[in-house]
N, C-alpha and C. Protein backbone atom coordinates (compact mmCIF):
# COMPACT_ATOMS: atom_id res chain seq x y z
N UNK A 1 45.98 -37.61 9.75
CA UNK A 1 45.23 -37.34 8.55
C UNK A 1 43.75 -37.11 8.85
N UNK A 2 43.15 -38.03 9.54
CA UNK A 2 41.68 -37.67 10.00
C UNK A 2 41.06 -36.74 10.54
N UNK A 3 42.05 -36.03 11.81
CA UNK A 3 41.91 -34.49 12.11
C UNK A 3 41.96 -33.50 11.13
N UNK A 4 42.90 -33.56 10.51
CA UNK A 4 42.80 -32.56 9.68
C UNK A 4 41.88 -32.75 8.52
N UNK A 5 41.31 -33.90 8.28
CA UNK A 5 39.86 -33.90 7.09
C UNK A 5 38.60 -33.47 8.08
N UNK A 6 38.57 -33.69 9.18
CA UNK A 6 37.74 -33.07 10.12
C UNK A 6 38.18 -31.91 10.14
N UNK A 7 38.95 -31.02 10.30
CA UNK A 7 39.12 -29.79 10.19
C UNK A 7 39.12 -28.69 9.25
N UNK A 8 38.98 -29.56 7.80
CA UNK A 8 39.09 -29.26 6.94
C UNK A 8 37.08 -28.93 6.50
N UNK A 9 36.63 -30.16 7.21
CA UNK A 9 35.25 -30.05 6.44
C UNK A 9 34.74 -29.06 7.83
N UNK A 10 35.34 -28.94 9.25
CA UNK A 10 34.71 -27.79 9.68
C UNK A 10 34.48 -26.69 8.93
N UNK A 11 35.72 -25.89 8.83
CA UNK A 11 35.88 -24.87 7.79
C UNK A 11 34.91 -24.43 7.02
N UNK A 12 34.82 -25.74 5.90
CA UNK A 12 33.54 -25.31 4.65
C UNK A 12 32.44 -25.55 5.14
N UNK A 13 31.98 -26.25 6.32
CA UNK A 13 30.87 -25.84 6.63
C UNK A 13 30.64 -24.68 7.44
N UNK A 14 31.48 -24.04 8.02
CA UNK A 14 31.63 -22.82 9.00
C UNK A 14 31.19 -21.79 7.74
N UNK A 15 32.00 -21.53 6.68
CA UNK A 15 32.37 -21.17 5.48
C UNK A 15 30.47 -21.01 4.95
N UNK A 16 29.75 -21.86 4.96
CA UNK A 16 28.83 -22.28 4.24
C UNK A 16 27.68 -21.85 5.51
N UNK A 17 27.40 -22.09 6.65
CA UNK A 17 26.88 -21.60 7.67
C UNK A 17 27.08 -19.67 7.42
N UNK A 18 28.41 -19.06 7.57
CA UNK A 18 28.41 -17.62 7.50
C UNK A 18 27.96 -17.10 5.77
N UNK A 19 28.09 -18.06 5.07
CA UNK A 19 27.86 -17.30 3.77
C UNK A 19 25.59 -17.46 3.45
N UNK A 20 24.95 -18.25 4.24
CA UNK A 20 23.95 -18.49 4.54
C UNK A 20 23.60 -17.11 5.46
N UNK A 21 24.24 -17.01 6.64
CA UNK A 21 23.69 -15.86 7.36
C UNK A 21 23.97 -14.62 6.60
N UNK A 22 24.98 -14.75 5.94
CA UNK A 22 25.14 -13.11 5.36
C UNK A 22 23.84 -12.83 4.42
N UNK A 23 23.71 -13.97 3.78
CA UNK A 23 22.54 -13.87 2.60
C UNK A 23 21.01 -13.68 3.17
N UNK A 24 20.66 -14.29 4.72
CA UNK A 24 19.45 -14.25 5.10
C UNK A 24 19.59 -12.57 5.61
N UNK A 25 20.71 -12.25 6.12
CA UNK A 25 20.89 -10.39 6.60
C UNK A 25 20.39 -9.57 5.60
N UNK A 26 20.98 -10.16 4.34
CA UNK A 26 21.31 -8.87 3.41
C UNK A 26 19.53 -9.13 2.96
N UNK A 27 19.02 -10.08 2.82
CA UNK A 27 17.50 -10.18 2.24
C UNK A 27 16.50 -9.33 3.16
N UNK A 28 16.95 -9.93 4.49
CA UNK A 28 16.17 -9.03 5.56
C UNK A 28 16.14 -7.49 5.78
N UNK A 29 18.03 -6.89 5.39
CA UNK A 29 17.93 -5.73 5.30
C UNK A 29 16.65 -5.01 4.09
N UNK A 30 16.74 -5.64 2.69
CA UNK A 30 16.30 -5.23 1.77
C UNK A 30 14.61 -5.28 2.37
N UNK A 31 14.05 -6.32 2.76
CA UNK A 31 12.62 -6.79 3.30
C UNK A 31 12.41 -5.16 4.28
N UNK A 32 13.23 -4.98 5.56
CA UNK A 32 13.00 -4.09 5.93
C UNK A 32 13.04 -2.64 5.38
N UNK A 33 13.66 -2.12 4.46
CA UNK A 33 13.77 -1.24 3.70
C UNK A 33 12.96 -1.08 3.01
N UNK A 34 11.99 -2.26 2.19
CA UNK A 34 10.38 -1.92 1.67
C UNK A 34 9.52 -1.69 2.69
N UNK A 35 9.89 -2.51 3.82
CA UNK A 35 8.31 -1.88 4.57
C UNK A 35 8.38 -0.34 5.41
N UNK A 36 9.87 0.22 5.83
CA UNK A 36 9.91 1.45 5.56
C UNK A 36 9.26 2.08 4.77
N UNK A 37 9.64 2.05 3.42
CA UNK A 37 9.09 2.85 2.50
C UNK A 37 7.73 2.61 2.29
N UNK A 38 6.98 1.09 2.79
CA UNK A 38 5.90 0.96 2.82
C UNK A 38 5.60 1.96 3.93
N UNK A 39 5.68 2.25 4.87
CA UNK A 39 5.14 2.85 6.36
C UNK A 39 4.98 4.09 5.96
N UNK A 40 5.85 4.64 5.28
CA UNK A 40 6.14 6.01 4.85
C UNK A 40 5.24 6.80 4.41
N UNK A 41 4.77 5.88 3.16
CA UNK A 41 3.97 5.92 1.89
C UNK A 41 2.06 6.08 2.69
N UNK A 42 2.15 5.22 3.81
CA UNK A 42 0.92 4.98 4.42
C UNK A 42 1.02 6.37 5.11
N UNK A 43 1.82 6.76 5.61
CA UNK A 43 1.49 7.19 6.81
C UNK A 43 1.61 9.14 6.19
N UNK A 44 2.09 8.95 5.08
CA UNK A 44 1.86 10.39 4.45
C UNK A 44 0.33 9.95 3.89
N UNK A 45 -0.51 9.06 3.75
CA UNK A 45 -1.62 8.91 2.68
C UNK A 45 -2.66 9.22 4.11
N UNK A 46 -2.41 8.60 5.63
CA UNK A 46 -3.29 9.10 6.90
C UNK A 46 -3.34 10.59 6.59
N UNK A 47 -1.76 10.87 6.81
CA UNK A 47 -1.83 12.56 7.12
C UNK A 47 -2.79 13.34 6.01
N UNK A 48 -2.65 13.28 4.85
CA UNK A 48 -3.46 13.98 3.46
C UNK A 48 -4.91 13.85 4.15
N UNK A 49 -5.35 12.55 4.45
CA UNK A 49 -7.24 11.90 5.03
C UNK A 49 -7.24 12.87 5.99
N UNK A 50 -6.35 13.11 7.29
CA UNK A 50 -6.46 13.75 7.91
C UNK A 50 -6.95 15.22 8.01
N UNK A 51 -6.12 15.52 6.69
CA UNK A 51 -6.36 17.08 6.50
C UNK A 51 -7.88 17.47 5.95
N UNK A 52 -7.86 16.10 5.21
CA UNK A 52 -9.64 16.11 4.12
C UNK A 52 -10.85 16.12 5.26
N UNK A 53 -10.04 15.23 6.06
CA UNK A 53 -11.56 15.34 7.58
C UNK A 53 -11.42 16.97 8.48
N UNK A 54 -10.44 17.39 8.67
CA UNK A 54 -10.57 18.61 9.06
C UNK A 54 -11.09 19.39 7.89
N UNK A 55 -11.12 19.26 6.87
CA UNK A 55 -11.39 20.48 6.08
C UNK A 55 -13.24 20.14 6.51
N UNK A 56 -13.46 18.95 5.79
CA UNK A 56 -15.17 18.16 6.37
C UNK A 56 -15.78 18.71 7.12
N UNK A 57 -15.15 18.43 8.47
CA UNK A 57 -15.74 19.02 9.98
C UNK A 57 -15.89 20.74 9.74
N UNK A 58 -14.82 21.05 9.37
CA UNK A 58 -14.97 22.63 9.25
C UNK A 58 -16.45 22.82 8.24
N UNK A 59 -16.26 22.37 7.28
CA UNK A 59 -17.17 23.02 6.24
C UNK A 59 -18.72 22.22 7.23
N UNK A 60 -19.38 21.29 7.54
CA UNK A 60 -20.08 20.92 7.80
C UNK A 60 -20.31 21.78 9.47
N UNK A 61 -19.28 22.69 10.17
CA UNK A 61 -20.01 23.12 11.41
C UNK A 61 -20.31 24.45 10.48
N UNK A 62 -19.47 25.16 9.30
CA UNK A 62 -20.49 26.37 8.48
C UNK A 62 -22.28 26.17 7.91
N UNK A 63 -21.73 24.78 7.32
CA UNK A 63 -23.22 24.85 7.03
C UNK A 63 -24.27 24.31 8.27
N UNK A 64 -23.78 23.96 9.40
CA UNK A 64 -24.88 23.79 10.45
C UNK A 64 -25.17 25.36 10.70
N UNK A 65 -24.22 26.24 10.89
CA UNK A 65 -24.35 27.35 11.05
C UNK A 65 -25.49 28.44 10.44
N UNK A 66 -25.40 27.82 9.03
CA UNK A 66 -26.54 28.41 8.12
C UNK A 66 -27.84 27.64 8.29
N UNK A 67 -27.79 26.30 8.32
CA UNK A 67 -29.10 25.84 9.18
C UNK A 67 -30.03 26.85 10.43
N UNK A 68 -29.00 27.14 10.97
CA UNK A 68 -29.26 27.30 12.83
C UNK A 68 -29.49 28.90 12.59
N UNK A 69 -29.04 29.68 11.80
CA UNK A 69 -29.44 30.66 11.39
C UNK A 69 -30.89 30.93 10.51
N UNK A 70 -30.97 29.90 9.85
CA UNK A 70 -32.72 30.14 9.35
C UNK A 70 -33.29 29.46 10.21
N UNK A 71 -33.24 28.36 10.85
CA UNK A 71 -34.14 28.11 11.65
C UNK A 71 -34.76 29.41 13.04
N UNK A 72 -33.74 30.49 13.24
CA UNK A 72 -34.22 31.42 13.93
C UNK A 72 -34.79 32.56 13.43
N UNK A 73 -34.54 32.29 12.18
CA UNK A 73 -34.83 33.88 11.31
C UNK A 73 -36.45 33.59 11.23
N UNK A 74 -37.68 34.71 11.86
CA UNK A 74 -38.56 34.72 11.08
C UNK A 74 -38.99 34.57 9.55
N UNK A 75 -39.90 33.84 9.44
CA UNK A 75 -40.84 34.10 7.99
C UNK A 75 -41.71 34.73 7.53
């Protein structure tokens, strides 16, 4: 009789151990799946900055250009 109440409470705790890991998986899957979409979200918002600083640099070597042009032009 004692083995088998020992074998019995293995079980539900085996039982209770896998139903714990499934639940910490499935939370973690979901956890990782926001910070995906977090990464995502960032990393399209770099690329857009990115494009705004190239446009910057461009427009700011035109207007050095127009600087550097009156500074040679007689008055």
């Amino acid at each position: 009789m004692i083995p088998e109440v020992i074998g019995a409470l293995g079980l539900v705790f085996a039982a209770i151990i896998t139903g714990l890991f499934h639940r910490m998986r499935r939370e973690n899957e979901d956890a990782h799946g926001k910070a995906i979409s977090r990464l995502e979200y960032i990393a399209e918002t770099v690329s857009e900055i990115d494009e705004q600083l190239d446009d910057m640099a461009e427009w700011q070597e035109k207007h050095q250009e127009q600087h550097d042009r009156a500074a040679r032009t007689p008055r």
